[in-house]
C-alpha atoms as a PDB file:
ATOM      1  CA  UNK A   1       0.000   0.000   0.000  1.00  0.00           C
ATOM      2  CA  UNK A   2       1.333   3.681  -0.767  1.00  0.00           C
ATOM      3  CA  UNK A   3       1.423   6.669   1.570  1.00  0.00           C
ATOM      4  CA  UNK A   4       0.707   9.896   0.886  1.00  0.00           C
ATOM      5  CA  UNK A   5       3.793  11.199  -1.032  1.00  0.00           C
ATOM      6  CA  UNK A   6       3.382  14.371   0.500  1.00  0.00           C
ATOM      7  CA  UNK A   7       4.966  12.749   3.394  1.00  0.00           C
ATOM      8  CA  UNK A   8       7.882  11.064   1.532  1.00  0.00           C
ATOM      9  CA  UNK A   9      11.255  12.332   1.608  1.00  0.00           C
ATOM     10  CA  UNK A  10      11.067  13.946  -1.714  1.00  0.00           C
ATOM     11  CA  UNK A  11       8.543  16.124  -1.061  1.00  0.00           C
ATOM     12  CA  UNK A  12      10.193  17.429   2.294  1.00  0.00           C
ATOM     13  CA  UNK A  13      13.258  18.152   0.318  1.00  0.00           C
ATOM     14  CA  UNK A  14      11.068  20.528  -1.937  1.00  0.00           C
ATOM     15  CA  UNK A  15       9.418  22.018   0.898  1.00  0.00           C
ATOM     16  CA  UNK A  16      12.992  22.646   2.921  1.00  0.00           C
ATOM     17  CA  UNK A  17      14.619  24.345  -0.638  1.00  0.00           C
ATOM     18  CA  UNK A  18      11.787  26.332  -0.633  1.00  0.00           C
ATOM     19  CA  UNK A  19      11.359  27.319   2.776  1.00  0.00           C
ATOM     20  CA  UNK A  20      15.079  28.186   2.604  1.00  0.00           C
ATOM     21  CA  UNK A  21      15.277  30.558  -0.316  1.00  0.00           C
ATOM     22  CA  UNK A  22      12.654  33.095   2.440  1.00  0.00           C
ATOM     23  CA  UNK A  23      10.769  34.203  -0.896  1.00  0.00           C
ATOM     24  CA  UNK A  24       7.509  36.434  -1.147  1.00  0.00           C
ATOM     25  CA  UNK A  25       4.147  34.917  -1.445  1.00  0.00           C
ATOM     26  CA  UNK A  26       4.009  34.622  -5.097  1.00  0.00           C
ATOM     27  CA  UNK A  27       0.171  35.175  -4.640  1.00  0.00           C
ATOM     28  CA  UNK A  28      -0.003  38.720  -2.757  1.00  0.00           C
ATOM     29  CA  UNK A  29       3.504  39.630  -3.127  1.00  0.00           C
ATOM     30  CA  UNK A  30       4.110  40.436   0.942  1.00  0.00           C
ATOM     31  CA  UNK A  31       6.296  39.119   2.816  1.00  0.00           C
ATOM     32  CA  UNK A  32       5.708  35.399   4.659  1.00  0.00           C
ATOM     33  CA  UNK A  33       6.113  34.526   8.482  1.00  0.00           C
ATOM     34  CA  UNK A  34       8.735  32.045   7.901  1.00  0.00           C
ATOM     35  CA  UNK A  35       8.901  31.617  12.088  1.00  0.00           C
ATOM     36  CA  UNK A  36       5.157  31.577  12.603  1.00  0.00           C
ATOM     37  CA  UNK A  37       2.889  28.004  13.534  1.00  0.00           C
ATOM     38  CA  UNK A  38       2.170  26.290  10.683  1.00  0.00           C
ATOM     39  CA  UNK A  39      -1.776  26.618  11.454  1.00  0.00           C
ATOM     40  CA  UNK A  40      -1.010  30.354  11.023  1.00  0.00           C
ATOM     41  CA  UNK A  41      -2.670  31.937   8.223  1.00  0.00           C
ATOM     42  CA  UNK A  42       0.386  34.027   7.348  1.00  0.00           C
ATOM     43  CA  UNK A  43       2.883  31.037   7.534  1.00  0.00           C
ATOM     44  CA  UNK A  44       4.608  29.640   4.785  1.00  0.00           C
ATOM     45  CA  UNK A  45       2.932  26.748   2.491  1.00  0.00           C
ATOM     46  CA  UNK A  46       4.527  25.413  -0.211  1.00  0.00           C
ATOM     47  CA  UNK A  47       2.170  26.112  -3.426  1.00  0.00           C
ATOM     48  CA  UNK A  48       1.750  24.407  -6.951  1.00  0.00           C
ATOM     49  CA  UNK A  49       1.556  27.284  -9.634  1.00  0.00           C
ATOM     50  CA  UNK A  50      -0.277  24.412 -11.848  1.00  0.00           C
ATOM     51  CA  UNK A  51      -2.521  22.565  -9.289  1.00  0.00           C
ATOM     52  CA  UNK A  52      -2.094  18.996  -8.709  1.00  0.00           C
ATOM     53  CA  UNK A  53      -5.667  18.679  -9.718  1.00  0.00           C
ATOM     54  CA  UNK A  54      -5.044  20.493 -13.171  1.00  0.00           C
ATOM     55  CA  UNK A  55      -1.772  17.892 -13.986  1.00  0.00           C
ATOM     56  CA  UNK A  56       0.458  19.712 -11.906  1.00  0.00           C
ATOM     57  CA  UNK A  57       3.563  18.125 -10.940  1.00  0.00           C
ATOM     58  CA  UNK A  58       3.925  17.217  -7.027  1.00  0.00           C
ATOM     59  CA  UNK A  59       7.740  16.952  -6.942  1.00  0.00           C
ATOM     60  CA  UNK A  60       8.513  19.420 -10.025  1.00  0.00           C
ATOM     61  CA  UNK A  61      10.419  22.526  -8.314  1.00  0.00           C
ATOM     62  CA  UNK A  62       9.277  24.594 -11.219  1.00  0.00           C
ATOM     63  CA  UNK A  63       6.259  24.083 -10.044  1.00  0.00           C
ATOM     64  CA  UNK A  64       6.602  24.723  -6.290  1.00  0.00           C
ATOM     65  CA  UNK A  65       5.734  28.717  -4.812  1.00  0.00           C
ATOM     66  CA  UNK A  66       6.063  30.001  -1.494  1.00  0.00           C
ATOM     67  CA  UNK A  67       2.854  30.969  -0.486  1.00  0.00           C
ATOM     68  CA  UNK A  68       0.923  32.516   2.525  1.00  0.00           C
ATOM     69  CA  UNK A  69      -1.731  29.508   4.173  1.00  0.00           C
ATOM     70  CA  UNK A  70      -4.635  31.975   3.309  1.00  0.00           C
ATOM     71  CA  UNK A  71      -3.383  33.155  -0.155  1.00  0.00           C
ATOM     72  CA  UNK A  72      -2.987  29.057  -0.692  1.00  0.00           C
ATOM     73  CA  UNK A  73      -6.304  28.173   0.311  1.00  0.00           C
ATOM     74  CA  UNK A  74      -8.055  31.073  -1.290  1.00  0.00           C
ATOM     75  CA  UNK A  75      -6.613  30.038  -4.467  1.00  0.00           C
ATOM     76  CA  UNK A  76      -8.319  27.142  -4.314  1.00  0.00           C
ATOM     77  CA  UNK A  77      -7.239  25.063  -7.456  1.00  0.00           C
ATOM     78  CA  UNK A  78      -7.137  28.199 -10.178  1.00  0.00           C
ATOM     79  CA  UNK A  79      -4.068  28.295 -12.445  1.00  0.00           C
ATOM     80  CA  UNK A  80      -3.958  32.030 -11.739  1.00  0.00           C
ATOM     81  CA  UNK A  81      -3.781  34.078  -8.711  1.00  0.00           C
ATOM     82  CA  UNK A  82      -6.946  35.597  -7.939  1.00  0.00           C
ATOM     83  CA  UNK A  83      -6.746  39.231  -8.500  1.00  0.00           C
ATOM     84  CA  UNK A  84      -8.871  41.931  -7.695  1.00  0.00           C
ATOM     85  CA  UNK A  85     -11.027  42.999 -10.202  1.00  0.00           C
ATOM     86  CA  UNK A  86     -10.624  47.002 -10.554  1.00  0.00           C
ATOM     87  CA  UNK A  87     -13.456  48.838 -12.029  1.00  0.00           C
ATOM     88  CA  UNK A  88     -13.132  52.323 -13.750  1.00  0.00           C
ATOM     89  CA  UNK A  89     -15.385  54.944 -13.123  1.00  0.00           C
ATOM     90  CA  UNK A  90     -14.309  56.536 -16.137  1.00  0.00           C
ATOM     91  CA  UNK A  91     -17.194  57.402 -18.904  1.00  0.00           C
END
């Protein structure tokens, strides 16, 4: 029987190379609390700019982002970040 990969060496490996290089969220471009919990919502997740669900590659670190928890989970499984719509008043 298989575990989940995410638990596999491999996978840790990503997550530690990432965590390393102290990046940005690449979602809202602030800066992540590396030293916070990891329940935090402003901690650091590692993020899948093509979601696994989409064909995204789990191990693939051209795929891997640093990302903020909430950023991550409001992304849901879009291949974009969500951005905020801006409307012009202009006529």
């Amino acid at each position: 029987m298989a575990g989940n990969p995410r638990n596999g060496r491999p996978y840790r490996r990503l997550v530690d190379w990432l965590r390393a290089q102290r990046l940005p969220c690449w979602i809202c471009g602030h800066n992540i609390g590396y030293e916070l919990d990891a329940r935090h919502p402003l901690s650091f997740t590692l993020d899948h700019q093509v979601p696994l669900s989409r064909g995204g590659d789990l191990l693939d670190p051209a795929n891997a982002r640093a990302a903020h928890r909430r950023c991550n989970s409001a992304r849901g499984n879009r291949t974009a970040p969500k951005r905020p719509e801006r409307t012009s008043r202009r006529w």
